[in-house]
Protein backbone atom coordinates (compact mmCIF):
# COMPACT_ATOMS: atom_id res chain seq x y z
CA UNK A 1 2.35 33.78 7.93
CA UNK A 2 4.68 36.28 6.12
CA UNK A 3 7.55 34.61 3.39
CA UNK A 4 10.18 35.19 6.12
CA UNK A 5 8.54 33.13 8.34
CA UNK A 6 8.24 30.36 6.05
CA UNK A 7 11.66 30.32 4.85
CA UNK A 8 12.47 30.77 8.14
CA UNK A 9 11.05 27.17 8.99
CA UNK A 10 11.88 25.32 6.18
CA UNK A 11 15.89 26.47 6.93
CA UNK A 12 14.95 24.93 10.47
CA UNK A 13 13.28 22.10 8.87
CA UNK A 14 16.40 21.41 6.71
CA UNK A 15 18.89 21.63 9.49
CA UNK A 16 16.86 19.03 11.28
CA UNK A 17 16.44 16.74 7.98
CA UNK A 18 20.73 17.05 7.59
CA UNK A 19 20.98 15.97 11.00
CA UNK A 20 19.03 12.91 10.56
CA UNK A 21 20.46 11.64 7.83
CA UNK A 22 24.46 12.02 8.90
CA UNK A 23 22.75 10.34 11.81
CA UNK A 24 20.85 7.50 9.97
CA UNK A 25 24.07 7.12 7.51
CA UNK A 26 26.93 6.73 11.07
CA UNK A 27 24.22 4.62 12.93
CA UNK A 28 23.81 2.25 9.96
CA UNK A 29 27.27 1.80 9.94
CA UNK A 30 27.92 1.01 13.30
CA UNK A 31 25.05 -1.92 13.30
CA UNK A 32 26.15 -5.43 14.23
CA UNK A 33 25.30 -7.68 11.10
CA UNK A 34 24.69 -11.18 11.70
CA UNK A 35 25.64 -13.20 8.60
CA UNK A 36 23.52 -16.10 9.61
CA UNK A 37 20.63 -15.00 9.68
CA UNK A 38 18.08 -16.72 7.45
CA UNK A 39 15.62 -13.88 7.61
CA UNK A 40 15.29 -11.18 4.93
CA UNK A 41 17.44 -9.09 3.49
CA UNK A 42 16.21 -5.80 2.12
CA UNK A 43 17.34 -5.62 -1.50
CA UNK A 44 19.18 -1.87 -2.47
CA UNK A 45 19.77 -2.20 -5.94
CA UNK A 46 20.33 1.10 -6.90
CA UNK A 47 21.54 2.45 -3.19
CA UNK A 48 23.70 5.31 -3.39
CA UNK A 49 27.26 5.39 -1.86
CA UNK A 50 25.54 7.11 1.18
CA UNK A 51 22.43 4.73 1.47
CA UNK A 52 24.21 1.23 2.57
CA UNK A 53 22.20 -2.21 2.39
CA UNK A 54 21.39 -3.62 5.71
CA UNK A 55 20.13 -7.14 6.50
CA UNK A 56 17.46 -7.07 9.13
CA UNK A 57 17.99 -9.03 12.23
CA UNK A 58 14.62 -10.32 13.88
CA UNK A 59 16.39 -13.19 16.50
CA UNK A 60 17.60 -9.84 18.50
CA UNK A 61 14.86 -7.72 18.82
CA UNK A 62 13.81 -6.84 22.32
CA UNK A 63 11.31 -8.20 23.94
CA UNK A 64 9.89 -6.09 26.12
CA UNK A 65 9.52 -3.28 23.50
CA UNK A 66 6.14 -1.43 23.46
CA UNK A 67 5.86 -3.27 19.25
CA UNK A 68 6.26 -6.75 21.58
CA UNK A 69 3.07 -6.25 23.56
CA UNK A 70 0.02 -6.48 20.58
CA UNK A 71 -2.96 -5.36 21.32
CA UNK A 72 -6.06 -7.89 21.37
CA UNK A 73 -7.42 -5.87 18.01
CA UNK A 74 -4.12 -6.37 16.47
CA UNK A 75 -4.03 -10.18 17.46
CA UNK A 76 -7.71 -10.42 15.71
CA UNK A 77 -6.67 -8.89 12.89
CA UNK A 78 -4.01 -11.19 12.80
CA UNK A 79 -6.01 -14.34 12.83
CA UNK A 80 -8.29 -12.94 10.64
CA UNK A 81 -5.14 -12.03 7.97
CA UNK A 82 -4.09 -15.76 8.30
CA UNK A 83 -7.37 -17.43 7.78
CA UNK A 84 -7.55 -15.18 4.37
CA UNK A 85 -3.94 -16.16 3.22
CA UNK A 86 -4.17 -19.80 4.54
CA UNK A 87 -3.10 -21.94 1.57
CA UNK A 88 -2.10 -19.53 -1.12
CA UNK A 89 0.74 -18.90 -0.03
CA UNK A 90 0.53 -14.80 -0.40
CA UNK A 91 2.90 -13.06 -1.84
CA UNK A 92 3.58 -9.37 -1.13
CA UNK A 93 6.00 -6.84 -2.50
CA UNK A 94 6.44 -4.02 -0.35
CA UNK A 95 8.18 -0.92 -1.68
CA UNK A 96 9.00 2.47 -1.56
CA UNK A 97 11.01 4.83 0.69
CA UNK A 98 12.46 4.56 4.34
CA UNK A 99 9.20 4.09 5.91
CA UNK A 100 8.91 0.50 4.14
CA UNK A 101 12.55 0.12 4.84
CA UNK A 102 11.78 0.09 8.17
CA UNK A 103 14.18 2.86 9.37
CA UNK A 104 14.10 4.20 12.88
CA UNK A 105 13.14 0.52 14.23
CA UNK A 106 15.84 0.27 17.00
CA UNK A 107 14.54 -3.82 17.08
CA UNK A 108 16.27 -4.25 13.83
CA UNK A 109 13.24 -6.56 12.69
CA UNK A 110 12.34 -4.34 9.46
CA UNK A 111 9.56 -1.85 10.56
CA UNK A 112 5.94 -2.40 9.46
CA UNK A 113 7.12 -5.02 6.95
CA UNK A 114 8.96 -7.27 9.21
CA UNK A 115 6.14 -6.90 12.00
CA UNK A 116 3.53 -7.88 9.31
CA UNK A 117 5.72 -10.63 8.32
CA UNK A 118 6.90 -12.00 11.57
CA UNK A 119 2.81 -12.42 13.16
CA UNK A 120 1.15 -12.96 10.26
CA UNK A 121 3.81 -16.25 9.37
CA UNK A 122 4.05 -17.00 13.30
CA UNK A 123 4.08 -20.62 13.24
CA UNK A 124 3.25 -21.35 9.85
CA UNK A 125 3.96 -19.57 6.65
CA UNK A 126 1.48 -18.48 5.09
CA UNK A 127 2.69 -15.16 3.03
CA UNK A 128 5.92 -14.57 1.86
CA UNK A 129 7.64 -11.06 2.05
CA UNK A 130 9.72 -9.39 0.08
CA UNK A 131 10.60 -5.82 1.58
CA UNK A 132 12.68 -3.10 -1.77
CA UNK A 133 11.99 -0.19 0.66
CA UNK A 134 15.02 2.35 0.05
CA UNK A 135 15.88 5.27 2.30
CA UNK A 136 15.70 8.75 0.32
CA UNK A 137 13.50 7.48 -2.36
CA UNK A 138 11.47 9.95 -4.01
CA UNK A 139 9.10 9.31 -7.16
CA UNK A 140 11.16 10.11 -9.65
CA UNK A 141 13.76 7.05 -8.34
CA UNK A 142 11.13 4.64 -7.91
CA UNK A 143 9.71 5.47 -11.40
CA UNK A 144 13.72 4.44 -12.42
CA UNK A 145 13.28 1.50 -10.16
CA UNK A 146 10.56 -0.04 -11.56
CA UNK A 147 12.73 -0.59 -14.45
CA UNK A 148 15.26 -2.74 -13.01
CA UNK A 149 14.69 -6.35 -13.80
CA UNK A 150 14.63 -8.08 -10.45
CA UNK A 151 11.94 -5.73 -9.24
CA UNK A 152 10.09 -6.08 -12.20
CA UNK A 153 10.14 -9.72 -11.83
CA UNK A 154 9.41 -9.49 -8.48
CA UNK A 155 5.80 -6.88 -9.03
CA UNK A 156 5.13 -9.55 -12.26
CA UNK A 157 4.76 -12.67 -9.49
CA UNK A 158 3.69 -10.81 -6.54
CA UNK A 159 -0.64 -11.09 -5.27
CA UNK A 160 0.09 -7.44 -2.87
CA UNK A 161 2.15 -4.52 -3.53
CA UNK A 162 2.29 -2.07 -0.90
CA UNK A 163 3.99 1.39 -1.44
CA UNK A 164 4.84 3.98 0.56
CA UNK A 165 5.95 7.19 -1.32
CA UNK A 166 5.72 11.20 -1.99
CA UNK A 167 7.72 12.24 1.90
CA UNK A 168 10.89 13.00 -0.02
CA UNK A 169 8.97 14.54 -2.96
CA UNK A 170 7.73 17.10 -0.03
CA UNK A 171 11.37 17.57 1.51
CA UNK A 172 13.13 17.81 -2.05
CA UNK A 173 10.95 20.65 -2.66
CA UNK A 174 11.51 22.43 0.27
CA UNK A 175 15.34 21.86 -0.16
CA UNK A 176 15.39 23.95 -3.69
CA UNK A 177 13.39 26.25 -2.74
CA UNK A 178 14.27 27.43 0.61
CA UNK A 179 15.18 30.89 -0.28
CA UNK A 180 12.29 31.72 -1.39
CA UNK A 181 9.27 29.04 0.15
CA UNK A 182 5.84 30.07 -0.11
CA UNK A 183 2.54 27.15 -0.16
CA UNK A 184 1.99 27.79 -3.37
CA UNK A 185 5.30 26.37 -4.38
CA UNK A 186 4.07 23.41 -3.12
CA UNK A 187 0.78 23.21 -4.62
CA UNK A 188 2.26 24.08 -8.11
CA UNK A 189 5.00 20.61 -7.67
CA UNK A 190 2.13 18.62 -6.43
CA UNK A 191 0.62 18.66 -9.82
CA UNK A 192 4.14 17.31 -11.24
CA UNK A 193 4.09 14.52 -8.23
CA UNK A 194 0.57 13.32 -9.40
CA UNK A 195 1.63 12.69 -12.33
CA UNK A 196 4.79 10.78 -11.50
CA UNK A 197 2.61 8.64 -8.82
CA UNK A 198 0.02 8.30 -12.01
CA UNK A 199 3.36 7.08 -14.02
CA UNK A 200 3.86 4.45 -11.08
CA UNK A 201 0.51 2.96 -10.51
CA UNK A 202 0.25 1.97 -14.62
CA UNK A 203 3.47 0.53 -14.82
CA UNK A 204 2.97 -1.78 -11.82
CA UNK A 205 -0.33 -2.85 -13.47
CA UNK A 206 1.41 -3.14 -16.88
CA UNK A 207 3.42 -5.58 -14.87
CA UNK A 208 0.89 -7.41 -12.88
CA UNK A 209 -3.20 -6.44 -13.68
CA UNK A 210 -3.97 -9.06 -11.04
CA UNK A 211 -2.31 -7.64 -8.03
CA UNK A 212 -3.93 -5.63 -5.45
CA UNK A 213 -2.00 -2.33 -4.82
CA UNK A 214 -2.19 -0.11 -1.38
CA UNK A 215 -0.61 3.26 -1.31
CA UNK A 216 0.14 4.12 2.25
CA UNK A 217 0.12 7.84 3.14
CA UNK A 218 2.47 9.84 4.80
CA UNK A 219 2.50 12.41 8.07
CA UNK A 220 3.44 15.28 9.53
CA UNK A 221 6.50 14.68 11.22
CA UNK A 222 7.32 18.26 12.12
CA UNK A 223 3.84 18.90 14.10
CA UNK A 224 5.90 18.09 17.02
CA UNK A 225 7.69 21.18 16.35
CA UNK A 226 5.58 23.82 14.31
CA UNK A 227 1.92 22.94 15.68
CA UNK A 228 1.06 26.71 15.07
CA UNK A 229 2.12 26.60 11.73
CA UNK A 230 -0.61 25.59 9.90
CA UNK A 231 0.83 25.39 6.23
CA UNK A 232 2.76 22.61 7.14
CA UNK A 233 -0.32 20.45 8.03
CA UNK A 234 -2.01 22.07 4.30
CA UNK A 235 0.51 20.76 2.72
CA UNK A 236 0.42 17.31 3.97
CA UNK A 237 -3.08 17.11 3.59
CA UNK A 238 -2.43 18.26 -0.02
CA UNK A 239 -0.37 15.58 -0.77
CA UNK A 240 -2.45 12.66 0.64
CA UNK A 241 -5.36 13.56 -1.00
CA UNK A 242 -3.64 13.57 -4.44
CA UNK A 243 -2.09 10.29 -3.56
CA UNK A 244 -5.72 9.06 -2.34
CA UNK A 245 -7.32 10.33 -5.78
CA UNK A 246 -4.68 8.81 -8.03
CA UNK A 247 -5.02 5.64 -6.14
CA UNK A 248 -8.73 5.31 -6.85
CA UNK A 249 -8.08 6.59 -10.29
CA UNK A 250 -6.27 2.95 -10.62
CA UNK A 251 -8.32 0.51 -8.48
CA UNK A 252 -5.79 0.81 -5.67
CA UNK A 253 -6.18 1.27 -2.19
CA UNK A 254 -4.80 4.64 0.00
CA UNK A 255 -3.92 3.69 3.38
CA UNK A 256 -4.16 7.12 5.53
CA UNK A 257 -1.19 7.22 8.31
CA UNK A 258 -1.40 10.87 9.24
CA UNK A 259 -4.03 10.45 12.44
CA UNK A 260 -1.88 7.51 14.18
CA UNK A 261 0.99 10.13 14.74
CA UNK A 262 -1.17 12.55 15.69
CA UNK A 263 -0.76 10.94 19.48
CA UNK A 264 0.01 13.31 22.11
CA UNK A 265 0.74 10.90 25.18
CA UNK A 266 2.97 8.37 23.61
CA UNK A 267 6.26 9.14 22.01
CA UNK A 268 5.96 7.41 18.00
CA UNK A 269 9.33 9.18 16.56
CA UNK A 270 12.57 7.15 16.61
CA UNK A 271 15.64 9.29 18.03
CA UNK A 272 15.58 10.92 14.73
CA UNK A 273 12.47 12.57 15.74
CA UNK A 274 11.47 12.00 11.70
CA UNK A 275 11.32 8.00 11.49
CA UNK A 276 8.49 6.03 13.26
CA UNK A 277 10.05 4.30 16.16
CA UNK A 278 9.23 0.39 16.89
CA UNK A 279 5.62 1.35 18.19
CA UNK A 280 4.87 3.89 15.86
CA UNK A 281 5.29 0.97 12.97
CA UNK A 282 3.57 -1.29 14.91
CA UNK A 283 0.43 0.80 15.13
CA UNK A 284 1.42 1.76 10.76
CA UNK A 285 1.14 -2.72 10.84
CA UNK A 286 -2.52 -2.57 12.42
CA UNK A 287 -3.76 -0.01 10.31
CA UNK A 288 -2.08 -1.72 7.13
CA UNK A 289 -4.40 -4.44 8.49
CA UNK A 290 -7.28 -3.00 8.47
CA UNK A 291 -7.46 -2.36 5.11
CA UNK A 292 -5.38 -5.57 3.78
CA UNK A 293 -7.84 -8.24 5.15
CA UNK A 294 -11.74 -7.04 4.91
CA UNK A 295 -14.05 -9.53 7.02
């Protein structure tokens, strides 16, 4: 692939990115909020002007929603997750970027997070939830995150953190450099992103030695698009084996994502086309699974 090519893509790429979030940023605020609700809201802090705090809604999600209809490995796991939690009480920390946030769910009821939370507590609590996913976030804001009190005290009384993390370290790259984009632009900021992640992992243990940490990876969300361009799938690749390595490096678990939106039958993008849609975090909640609870 010649440099013209590349930048080529990445000015696609960025066009596509723009659209999505002037989409995100007028669909959030046109949402119906229900002020009753006694379900979770998804604490912002530090949101930007642009980045508004929604509360999730889970009495209005739709039933008949592909995410509705679990699968009998899912419901397994399920059982299995409660029988492990039963009488402790779990509690789990989820944070990170959009994709803990839970954007592109059209049921409102929080992505992976909220899916976890609703069938694993279905009838009796047994884990406890507590979802500071921001849209945007990159490593560099959730390294200044991690300073703010209330989600320090939240990581210092927490059993599970899970993180998802390094998409908008990709993008933001690709954004300053788009005049001139070449892979190895990528593989030079990679090395600055492991250390950042490296930064992350010891100050949630400084916080909290005891908890277990999983790092969820990230995907390709432009295969759809550029399947011949093979960089693009490098790259990714790139970045979720640093993220795997500096996980181990720490005791932590990486939780690889890329494969499940690798389908070619069934539609897992929200109208975004970038965002998982309500199935595509419901199949992100049984892999979580599969790692979280190990028989």
């Amino acid at each position: 692939m010649t440099k013209k090519t590349i930048i080529m893509t990445f000015i696609i790429i960025l066009i596509i990115v723009l659209g999505i979030g002037i989409y995100n940023f007028h669909r959030q605020e046109s949402l119906s909020i229900n002020p009753g609700t006694e379900n979770k809201t998804i604490i912002n802090e530090s949101a930007e002007p642009d980045e508004p705090t929604e509360t999730i809604d889970e009495t209005n999600e739709k039933p008949n929603t592909p995410a509705a209809e679990l699968s009998q490995e899912f419901s397994s796991a399920i059982e299995n997750t409660i029988k492990f939690f039963s009488g402790s009480n779990t509690q789990i920390v989820a944070i990170g970027d959009s994709l803990t946030q839970g954007v592109g769910d059209s049921t409102r009821q929080g992505g992976y997070v909220g899916i976890l939370d609703k069938n694993i507590n279905h009838g009796k609590r047994v884990a406890t939830f507590e979802n500071l996913g921001k849209r945007g976030n990159q490593t560099t804001h959730l390294l200044k995150r991690l300073k703010e009190p209330a989600i320090k005290r939240s990581l210092k009384n927490t059993d599970i953190v899970l993180i998802t993390i390094g998409a908008n370290d990709i993008m933001q790259v690709a954004k300053e450099n788009f005049t001139e984009m070449t892979y190895d632009i990528f593989a030079e900021e990679r090395v600055y992103y492991e250390d950042r992640l490296q930064t992350i992992f010891s100050s949630i243990i400084a916080l909290n030695p005891d908890a277990s940490i999983y790092l969820i990876g990230f995907y390709n969300p432009f295969q759809q698009y550029f399947e011949h361009i093979k960089e693009l799938d490098m790259i990714v690749d790139d970045w979720n084996n640093t993220s795997k390595q500096v996980a181990e490096e720490y005791g932590a678990t990486f939780i690889p994502t890329k494969d499940i939106f690798m389908n070619e039958e069934t539609n897992l993008f929200a109208d975004d086309h970038f965002h998982p849609n309500e199935q595509g975090y419901q199949l992100m909640a049984e892999r979580i699974l599969d790692y979280l609870v190990v028989d």
